[in-house]
C-alpha atoms as a PDB file:
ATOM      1  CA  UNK A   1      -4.101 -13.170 -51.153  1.00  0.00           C
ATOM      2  CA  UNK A   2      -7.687 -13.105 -53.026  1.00  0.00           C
ATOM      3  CA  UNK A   3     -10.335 -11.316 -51.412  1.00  0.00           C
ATOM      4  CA  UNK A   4     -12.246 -13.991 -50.229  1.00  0.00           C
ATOM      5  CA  UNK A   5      -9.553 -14.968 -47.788  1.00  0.00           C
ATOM      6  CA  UNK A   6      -9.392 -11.661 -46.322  1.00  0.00           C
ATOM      7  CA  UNK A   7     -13.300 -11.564 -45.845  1.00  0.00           C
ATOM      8  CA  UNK A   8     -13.340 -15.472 -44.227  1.00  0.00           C
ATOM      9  CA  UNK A   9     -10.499 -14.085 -41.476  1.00  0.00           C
ATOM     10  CA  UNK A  10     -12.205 -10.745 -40.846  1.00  0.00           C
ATOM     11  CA  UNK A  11     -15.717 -12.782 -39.941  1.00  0.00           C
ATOM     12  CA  UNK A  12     -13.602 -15.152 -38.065  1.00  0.00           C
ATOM     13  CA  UNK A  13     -11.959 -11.934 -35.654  1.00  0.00           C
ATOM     14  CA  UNK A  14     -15.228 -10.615 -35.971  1.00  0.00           C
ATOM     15  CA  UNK A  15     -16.979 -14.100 -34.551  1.00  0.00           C
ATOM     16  CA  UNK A  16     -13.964 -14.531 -31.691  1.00  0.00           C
ATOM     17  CA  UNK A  17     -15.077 -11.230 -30.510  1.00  0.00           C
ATOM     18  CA  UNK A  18     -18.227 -11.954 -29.491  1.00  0.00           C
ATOM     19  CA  UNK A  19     -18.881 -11.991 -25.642  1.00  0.00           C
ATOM     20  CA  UNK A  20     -19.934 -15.069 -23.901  1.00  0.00           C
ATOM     21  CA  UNK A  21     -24.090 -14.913 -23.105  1.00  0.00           C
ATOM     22  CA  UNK A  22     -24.305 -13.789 -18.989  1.00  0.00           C
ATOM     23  CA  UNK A  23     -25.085 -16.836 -16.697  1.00  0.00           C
ATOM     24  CA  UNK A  24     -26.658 -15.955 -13.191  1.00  0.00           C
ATOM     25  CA  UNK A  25     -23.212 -17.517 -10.676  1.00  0.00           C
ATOM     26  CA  UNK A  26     -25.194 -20.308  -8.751  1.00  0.00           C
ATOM     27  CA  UNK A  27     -25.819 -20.325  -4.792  1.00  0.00           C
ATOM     28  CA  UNK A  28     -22.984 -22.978  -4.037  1.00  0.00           C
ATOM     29  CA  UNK A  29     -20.318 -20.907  -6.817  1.00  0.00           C
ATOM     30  CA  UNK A  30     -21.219 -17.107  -4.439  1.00  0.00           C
ATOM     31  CA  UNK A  31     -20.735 -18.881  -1.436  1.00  0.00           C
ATOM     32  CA  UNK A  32     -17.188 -20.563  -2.555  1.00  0.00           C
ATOM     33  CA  UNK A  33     -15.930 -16.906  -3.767  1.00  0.00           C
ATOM     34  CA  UNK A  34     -17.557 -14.973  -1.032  1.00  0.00           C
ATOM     35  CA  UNK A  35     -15.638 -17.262   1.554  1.00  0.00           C
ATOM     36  CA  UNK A  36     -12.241 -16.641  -0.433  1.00  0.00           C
ATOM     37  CA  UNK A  37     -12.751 -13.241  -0.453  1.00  0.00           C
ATOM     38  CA  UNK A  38     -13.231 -13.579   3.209  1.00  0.00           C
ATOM     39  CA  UNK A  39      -9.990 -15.644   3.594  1.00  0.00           C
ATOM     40  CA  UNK A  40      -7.754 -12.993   1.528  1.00  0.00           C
ATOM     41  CA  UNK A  41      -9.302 -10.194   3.949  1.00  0.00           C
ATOM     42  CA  UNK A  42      -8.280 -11.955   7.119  1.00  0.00           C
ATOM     43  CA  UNK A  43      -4.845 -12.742   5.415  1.00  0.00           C
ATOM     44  CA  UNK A  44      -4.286  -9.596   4.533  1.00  0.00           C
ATOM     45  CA  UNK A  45      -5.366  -8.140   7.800  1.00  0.00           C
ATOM     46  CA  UNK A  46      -3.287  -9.198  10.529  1.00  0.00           C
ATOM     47  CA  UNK A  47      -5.499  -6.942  13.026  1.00  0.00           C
ATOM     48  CA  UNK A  48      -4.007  -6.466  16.139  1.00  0.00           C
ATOM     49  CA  UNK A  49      -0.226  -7.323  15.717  1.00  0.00           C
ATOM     50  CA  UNK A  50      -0.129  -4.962  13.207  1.00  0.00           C
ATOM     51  CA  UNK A  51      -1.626  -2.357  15.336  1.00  0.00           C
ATOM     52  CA  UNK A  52       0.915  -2.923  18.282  1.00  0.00           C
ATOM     53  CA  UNK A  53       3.542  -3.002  15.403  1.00  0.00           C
ATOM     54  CA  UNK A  54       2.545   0.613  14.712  1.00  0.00           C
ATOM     55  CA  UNK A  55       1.981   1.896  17.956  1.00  0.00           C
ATOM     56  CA  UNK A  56       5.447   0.639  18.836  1.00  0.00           C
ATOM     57  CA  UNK A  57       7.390   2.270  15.928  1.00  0.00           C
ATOM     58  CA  UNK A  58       4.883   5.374  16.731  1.00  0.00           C
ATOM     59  CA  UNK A  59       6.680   5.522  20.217  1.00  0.00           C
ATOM     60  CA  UNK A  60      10.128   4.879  18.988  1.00  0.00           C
ATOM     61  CA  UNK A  61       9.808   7.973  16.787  1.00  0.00           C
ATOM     62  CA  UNK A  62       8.656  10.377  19.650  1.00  0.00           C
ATOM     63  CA  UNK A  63      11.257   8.903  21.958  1.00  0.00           C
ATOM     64  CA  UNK A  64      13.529   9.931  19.016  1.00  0.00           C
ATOM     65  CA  UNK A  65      12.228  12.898  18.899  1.00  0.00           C
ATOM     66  CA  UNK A  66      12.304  14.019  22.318  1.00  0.00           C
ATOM     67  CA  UNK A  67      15.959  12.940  22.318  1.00  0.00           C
ATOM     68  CA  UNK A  68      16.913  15.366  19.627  1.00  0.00           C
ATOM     69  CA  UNK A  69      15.007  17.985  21.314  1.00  0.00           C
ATOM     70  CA  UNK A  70      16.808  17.217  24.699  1.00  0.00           C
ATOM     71  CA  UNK A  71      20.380  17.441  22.583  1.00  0.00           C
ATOM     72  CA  UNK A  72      19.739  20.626  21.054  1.00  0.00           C
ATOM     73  CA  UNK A  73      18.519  22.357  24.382  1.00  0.00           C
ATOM     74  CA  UNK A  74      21.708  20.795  25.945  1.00  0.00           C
ATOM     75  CA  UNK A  75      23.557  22.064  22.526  1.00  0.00           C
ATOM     76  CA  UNK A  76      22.503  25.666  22.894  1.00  0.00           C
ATOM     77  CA  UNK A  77      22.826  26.268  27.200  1.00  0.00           C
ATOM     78  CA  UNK A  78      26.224  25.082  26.433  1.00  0.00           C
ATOM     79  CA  UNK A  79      26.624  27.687  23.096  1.00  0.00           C
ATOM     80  CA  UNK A  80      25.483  30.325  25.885  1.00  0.00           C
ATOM     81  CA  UNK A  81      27.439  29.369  28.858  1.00  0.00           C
ATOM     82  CA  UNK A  82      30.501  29.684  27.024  1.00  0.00           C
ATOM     83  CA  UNK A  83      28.842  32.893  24.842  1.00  0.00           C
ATOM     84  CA  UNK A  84      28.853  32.166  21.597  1.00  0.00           C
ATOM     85  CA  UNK A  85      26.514  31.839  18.836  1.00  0.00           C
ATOM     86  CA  UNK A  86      25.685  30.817  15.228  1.00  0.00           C
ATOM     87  CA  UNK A  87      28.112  33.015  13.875  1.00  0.00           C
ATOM     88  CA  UNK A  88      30.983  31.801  15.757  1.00  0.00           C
ATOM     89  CA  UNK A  89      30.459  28.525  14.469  1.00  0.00           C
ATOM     90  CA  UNK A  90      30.046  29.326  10.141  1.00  0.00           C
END
């Protein structure tokens, strides 16, 4: 390939490269964006659904929990009305 091929592409990368000059976003453009921005927001925050969806699976956990707790009291009166312990049961 002669060298003056390989100079024309280089100045061609070298011209794609160049960024596009800043233009100030006009009035009507900021408002169009600003109210999609707006619209992804409220999508993406369901507010208070979500909130009693949380507060709901926060009360199923320490229901849970205070289930297992009740089970292993009930588990160890009955390992010491009948006297035995850890050991008896490795």
């Amino acid at each position: 390939m002669p060298l003056a091929d390989k100079s024309f592409r280089n100045r061609k990368v070298l011209q794609s490269d160049r960024r596009l000059p800043n233009v100030p976003m006009g009035d009507q453009r900021f408002r169009q964006l600003m109210s999609e921005m707006g619209a992804a927001f409220a999508q993406a925050d369901d507010g208070e659904e979500k909130r009693r969806q949380v507060r709901e699976r926060e009360r199923q956990h320490e229901l849970w929990l205070a289930q297992r707790e009740a089970a292993i009291i009930e588990i160890v009166a009955t390992m010491h009305r009948h006297g035995l312990s850890i050991e008896d049961l490795t």
